[in-house]
Protein backbone atom coordinates (compact mmCIF):
# COMPACT_ATOMS: atom_id res chain seq x y z
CA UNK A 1 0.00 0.00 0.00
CA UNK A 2 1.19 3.22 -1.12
CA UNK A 3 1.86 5.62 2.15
CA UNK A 4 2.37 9.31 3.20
CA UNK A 5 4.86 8.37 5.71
CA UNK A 6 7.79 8.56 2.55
CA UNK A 7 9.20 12.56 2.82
CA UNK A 8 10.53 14.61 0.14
CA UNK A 9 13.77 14.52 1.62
CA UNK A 10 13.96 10.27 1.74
CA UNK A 11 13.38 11.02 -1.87
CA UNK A 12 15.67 13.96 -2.55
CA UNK A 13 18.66 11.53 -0.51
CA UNK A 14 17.59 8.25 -2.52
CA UNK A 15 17.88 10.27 -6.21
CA UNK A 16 20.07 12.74 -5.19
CA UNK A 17 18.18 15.67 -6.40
CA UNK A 18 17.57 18.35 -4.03
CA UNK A 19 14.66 18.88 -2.24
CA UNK A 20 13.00 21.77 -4.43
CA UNK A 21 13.69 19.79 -7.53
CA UNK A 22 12.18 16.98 -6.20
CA UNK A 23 9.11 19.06 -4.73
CA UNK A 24 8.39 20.56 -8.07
CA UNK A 25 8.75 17.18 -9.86
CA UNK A 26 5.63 15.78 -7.76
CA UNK A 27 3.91 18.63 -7.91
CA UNK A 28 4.19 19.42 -11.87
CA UNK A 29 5.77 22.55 -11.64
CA UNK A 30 8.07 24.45 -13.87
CA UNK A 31 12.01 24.22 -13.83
CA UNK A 32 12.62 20.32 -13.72
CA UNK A 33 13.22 18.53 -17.16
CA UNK A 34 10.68 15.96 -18.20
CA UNK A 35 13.80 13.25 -17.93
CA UNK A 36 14.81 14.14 -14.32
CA UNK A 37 10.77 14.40 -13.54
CA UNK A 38 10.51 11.15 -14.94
CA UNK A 39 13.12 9.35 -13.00
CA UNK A 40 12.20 11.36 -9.66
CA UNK A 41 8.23 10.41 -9.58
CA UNK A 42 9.45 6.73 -10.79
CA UNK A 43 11.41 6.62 -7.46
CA UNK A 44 9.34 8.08 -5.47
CA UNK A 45 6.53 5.41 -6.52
CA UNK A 46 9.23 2.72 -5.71
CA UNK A 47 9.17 4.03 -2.31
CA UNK A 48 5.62 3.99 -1.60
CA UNK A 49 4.95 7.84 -1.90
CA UNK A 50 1.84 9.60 -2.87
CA UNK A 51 1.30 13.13 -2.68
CA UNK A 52 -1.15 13.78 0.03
CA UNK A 53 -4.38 14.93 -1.29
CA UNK A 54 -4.89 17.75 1.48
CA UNK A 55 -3.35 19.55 4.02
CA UNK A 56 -3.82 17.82 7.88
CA UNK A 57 -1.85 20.95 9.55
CA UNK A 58 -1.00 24.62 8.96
CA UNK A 59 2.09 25.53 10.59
CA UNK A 60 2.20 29.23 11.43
CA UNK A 61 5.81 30.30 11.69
CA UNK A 62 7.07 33.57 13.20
CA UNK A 63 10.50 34.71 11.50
CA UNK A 64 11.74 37.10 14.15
CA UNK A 65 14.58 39.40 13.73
CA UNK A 66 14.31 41.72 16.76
CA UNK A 67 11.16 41.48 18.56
CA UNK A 68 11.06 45.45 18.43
CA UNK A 69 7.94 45.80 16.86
CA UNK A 70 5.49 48.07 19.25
CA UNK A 71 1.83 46.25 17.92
CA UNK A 72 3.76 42.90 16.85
CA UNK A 73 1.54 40.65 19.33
CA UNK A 74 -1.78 42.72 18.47
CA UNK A 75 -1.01 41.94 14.86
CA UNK A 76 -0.08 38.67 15.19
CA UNK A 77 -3.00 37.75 17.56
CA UNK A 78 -5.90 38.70 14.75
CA UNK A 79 -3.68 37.00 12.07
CA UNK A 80 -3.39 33.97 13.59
CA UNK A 81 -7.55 34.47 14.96
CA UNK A 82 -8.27 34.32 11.12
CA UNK A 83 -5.87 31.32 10.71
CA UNK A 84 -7.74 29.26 13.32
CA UNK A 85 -10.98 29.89 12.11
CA UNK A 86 -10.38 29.06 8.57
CA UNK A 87 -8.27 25.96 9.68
CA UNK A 88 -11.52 24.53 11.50
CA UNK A 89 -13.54 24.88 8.69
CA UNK A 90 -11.15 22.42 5.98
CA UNK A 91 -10.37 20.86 9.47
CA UNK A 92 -6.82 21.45 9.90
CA UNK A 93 -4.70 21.72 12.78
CA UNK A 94 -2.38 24.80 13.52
CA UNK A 95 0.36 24.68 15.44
CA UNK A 96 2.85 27.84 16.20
CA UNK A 97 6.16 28.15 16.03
CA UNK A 98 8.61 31.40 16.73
CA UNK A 99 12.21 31.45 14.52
CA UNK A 100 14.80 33.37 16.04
CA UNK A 101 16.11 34.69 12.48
CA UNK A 102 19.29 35.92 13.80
CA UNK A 103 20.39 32.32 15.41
CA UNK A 104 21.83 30.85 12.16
CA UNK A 105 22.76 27.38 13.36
CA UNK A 106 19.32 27.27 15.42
CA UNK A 107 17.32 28.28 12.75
CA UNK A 108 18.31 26.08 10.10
CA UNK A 109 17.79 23.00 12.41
CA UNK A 110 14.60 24.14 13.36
CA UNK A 111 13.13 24.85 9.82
CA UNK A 112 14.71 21.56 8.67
CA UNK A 113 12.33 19.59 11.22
CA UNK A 114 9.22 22.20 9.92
CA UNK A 115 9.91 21.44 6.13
CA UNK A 116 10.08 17.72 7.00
CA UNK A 117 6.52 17.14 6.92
CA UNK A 118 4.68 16.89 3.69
CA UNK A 119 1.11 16.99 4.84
CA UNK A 120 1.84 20.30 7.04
CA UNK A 121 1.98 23.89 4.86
CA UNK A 122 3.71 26.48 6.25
CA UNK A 123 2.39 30.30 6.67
CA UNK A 124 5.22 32.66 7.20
CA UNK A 125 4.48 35.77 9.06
CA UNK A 126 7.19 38.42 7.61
CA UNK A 127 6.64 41.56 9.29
CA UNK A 128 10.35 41.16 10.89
CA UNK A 129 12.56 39.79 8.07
CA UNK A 130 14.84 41.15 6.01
CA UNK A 131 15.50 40.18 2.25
CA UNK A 132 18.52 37.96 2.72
CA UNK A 133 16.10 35.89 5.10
CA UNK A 134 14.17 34.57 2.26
CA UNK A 135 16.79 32.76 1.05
CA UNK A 136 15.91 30.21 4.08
CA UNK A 137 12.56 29.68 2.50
CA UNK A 138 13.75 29.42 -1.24
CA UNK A 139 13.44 26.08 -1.93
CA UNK A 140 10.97 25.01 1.12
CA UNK A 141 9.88 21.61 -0.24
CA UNK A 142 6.48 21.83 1.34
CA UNK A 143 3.40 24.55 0.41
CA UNK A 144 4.18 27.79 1.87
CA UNK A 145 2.50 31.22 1.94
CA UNK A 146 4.41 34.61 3.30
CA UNK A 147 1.89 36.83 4.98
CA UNK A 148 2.33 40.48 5.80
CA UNK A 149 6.19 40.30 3.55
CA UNK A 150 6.68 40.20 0.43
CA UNK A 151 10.62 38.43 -1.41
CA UNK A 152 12.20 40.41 -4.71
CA UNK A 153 14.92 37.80 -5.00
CA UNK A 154 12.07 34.46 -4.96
CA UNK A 155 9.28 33.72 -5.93
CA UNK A 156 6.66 33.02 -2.94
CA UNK A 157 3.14 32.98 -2.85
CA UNK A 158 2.64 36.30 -0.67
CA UNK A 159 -0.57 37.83 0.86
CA UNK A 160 0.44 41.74 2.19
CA UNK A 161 -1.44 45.03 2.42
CA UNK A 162 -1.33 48.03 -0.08
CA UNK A 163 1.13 49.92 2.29
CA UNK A 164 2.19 52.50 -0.19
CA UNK A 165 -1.35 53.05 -2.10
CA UNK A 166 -3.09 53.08 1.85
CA UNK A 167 -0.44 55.69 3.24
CA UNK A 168 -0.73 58.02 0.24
CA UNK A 169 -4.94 57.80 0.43
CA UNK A 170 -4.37 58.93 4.10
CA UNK A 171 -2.43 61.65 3.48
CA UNK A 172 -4.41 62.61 0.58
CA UNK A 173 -7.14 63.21 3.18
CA UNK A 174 -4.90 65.17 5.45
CA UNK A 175 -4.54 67.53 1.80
CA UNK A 176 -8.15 67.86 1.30
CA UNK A 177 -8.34 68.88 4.30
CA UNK A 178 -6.18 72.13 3.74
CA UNK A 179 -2.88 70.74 5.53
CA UNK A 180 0.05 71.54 3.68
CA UNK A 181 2.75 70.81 6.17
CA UNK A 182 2.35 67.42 7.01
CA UNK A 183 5.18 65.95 9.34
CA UNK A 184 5.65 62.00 9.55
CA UNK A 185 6.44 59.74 12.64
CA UNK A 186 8.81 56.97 11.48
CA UNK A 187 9.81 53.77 13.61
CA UNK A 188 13.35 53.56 13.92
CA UNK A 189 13.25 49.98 13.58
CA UNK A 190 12.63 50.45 9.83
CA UNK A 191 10.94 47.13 8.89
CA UNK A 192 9.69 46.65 5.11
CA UNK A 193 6.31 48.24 5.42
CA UNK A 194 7.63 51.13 6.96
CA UNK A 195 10.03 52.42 4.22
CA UNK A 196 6.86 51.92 1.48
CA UNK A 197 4.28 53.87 3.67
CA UNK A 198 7.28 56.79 3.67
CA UNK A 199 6.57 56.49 0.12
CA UNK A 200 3.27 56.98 -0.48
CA UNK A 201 3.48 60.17 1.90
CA UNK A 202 5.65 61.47 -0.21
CA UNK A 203 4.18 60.65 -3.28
CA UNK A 204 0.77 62.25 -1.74
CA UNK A 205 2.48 65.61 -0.91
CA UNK A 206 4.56 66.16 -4.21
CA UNK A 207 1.04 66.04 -5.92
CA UNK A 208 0.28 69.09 -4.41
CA UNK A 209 3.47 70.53 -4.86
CA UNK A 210 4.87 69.87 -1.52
CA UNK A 211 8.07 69.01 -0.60
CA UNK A 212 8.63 66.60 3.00
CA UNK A 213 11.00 68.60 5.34
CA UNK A 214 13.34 66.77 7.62
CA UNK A 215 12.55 69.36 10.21
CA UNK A 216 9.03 67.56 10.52
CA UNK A 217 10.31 63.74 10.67
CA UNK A 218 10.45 62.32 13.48
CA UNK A 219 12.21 58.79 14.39
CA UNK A 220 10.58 57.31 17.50
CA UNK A 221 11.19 54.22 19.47
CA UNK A 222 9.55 50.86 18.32
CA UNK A 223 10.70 48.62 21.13
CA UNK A 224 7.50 49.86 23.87
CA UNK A 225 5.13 52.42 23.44
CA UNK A 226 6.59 54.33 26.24
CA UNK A 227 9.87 54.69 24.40
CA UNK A 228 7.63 56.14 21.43
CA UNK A 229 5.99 58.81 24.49
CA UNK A 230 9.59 59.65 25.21
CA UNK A 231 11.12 60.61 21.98
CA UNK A 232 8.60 62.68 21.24
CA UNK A 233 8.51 64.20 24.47
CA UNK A 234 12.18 64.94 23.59
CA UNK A 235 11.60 66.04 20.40
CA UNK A 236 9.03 68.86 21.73
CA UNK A 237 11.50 69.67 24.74
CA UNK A 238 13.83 71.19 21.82
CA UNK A 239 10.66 73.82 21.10
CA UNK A 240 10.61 73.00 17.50
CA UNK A 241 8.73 74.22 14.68
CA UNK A 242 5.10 72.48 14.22
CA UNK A 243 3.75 71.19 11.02
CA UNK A 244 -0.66 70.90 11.09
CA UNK A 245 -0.43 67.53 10.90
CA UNK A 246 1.80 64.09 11.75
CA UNK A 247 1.19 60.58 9.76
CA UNK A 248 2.78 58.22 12.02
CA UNK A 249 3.95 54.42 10.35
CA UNK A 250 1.24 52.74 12.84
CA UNK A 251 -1.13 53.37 15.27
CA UNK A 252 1.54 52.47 18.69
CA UNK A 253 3.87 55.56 17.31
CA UNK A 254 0.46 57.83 16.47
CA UNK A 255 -0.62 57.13 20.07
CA UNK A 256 2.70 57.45 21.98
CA UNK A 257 2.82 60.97 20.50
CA UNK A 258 0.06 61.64 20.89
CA UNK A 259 0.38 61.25 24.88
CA UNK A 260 3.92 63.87 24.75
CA UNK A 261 1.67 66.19 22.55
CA UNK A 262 -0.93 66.15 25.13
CA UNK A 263 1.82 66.49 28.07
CA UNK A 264 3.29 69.42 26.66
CA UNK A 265 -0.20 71.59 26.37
CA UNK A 266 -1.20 70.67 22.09
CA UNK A 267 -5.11 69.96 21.18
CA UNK A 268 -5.39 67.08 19.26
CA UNK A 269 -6.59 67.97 16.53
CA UNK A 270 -6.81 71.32 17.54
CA UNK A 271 -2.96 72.45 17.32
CA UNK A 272 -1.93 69.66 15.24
CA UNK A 273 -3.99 66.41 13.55
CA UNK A 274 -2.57 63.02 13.79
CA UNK A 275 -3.65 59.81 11.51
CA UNK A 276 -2.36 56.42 12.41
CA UNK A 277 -1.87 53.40 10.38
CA UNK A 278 -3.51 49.68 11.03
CA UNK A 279 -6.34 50.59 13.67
CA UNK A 280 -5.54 47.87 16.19
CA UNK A 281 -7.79 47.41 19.05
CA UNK A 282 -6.72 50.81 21.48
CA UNK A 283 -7.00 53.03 18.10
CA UNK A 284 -10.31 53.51 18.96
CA UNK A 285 -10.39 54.37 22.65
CA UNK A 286 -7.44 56.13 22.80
CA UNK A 287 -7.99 60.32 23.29
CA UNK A 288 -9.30 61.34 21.32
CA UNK A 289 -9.87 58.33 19.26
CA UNK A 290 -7.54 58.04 16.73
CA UNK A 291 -8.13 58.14 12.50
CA UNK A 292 -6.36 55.04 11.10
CA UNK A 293 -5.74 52.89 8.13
CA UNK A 294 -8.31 49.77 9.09
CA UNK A 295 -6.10 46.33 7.63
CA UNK A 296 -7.95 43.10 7.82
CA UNK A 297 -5.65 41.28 10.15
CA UNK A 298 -8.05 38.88 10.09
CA UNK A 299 -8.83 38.07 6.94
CA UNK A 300 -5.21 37.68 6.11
CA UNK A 301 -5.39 34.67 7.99
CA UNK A 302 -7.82 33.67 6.83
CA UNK A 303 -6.58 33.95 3.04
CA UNK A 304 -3.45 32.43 3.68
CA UNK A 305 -4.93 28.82 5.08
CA UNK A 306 -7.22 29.13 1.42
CA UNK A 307 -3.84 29.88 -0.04
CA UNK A 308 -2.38 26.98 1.44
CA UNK A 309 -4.90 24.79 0.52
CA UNK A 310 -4.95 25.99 -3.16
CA UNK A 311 -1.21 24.98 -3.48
CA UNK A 312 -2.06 21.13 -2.72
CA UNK A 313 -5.40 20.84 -4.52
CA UNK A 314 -4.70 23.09 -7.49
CA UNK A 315 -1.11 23.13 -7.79
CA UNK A 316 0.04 25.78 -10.84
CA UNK A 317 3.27 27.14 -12.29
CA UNK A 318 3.60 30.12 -10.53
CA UNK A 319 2.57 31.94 -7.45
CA UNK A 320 1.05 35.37 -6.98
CA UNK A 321 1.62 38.23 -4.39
CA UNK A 322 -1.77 39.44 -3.33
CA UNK A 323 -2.47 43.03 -2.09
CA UNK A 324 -5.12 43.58 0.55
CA UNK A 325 -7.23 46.82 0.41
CA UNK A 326 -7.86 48.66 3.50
CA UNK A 327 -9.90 51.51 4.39
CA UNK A 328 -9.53 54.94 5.75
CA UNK A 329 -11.56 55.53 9.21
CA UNK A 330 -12.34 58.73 10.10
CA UNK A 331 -12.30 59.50 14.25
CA UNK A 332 -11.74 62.35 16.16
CA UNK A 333 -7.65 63.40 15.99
CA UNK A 334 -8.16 65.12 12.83
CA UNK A 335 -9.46 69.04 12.09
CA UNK A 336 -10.40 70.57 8.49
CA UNK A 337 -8.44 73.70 8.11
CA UNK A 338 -10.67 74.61 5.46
């Protein structure tokens, strides 16, 4: 009888192919010969192998470089919400595991024994890593879907938000609004999003013919929102010059500044207007409440487990990057100067 027990790596050691050419072979995908395909699926019915014809677990991996992130376990709590939920209804099991990105030796070990299992796809929360820590995932011989990150150098099915289309629709509203100069609160723990939602504020003031002055950026701590409170607190000590308006990179740095700007006698939004960016849960009970970029945290997880799923039952030559919309919600930390 023909088992699932048989891996893709006793298959890749028995032929001597590597594990992503052996992968692809079983799965019909692009970049093996029809030869080597041959001889590898030939083997690999030798051995008893069949590929499984669904998923039994989602594994929902972590790649951590730092930890620093000021909403990381918000985030991460409504992605992996949506995860569960989806994974009850194709009855799958999830279970969680945190890579310490930075721990080479550890790392590899530890994905080795995650990539091992051929009935378990992986979903790869990215908001920490770094380009070069793709290449871990390159050839991952099991399905795999990268949420909230996004590779140049590989190809991986990818499920992220519009950060630089979202940012610049914010701003945008801060414009309409009659505010020219707009400053912007960056994390100084500058993770992928964060550089693209810089982006799309620029790209939102040069339509109007406005240039971003380094006078109104400021870098504030990512590591606890009380370290964002304090560099801004220091910022103000200095008695600087104040624009109408701050976009801040998420809603942890909108809110820490918020509580210096308060401190140090400014009306929100009555001195200056602040919009946030991914309206996790205190967004909307902080004071005043603040106006945010809404993501679907949830849904993302919920994608990804379909995406998973997809990559068994429908197998295809390529793989897509998907880009969630979000939506702009109006509260009470921004004036019309109009």
């Amino acid at each position: 009888m023909p088992t699932a027990k048989i891996s893709v790596r006793e298959i890749s050691r028995r032929t001597g192919y590597s594990p992503a050419t052996v992968s692809n072979a079983l799965n019909n995908k692009r970049g093996v010969s029809d030869e080597t395909a041959a001889e590898i699926r030939r083997v690999a019915a030798e051995m008893g192998y069949h590929r499984a014809g669904r998923l039994k677990r989602a594994q929902f991996v972590m790649g951590r470089n730092s930890g620093r992130m000021l909403d990381e376990g918000s985030f991460r709590l409504a992605v992996v919400n949506g995860v569960e939920e989806e994974a009850r209804r194709y009855g799958l099991t999830v279970s969680y595991t945190t890579v310490e990105l930075a721990d080479s030796a550890t790392c590899q070990r530890e994905l080795a024994a995650i990539m091992s299992d051929p009935t378990a796809g992986i979903i790869l929360l990215g908001t920490e890593m770094t380009e070069s820590d793709y290449d871990l995932f390159a050839h991952c011989p099991v399905p795999l879907v990268l949420v909230d990150g996004q590779s140049d150098n590989h190809f991986i099915e990818s499920i992220l938000f519009s950060n630089e289309g979202s940012t610049y629709r914010a701003v945008r509203s801060l414009v309409r609004r009659g505010h020219r100069q707009i400053g912007y609160l960056a994390g100084k723990l500058r993770i992928r999003n964060f550089p693209l939602r810089e982006r799309g504020y620029e790209r939102a003031l040069a339509e109007v013919g406005v240039q971003p002055q380094a006078k109104f950026r400021v870098s504030l701590g990512t590591d606890k929102m009380e370290n964002a409170y304090r560099d801004m607190l220091a910022w103000l000590q200095r008695e600087p010059e104040m624009p109408t308006a701050f976009f801040a990179e998420n809603d942890a740095l909108a809110v820490g500044a918020m509580k210096a700007l308060a401190e140090c006698g400014f009306d929100i939004p009555g001195d200056v207007s602040i919009v946030g960016f991914d309206d996790v849960e205190f967004a909307g009970v902080a004071h005043p409440a603040l106006t945010t970029v809404h993501v679907p945290r949830t849904d993302l997880g919920r994608i990804a487990v379909r995406k998973l799923i997809e990559q068994v039952e429908q197998p295809t030559e390529y793989t897509c990057v998907t880009h969630l919309s979000t939506r702009f919600v109006e509260r009470e930390s921004v004036r019309s100067l109009l």
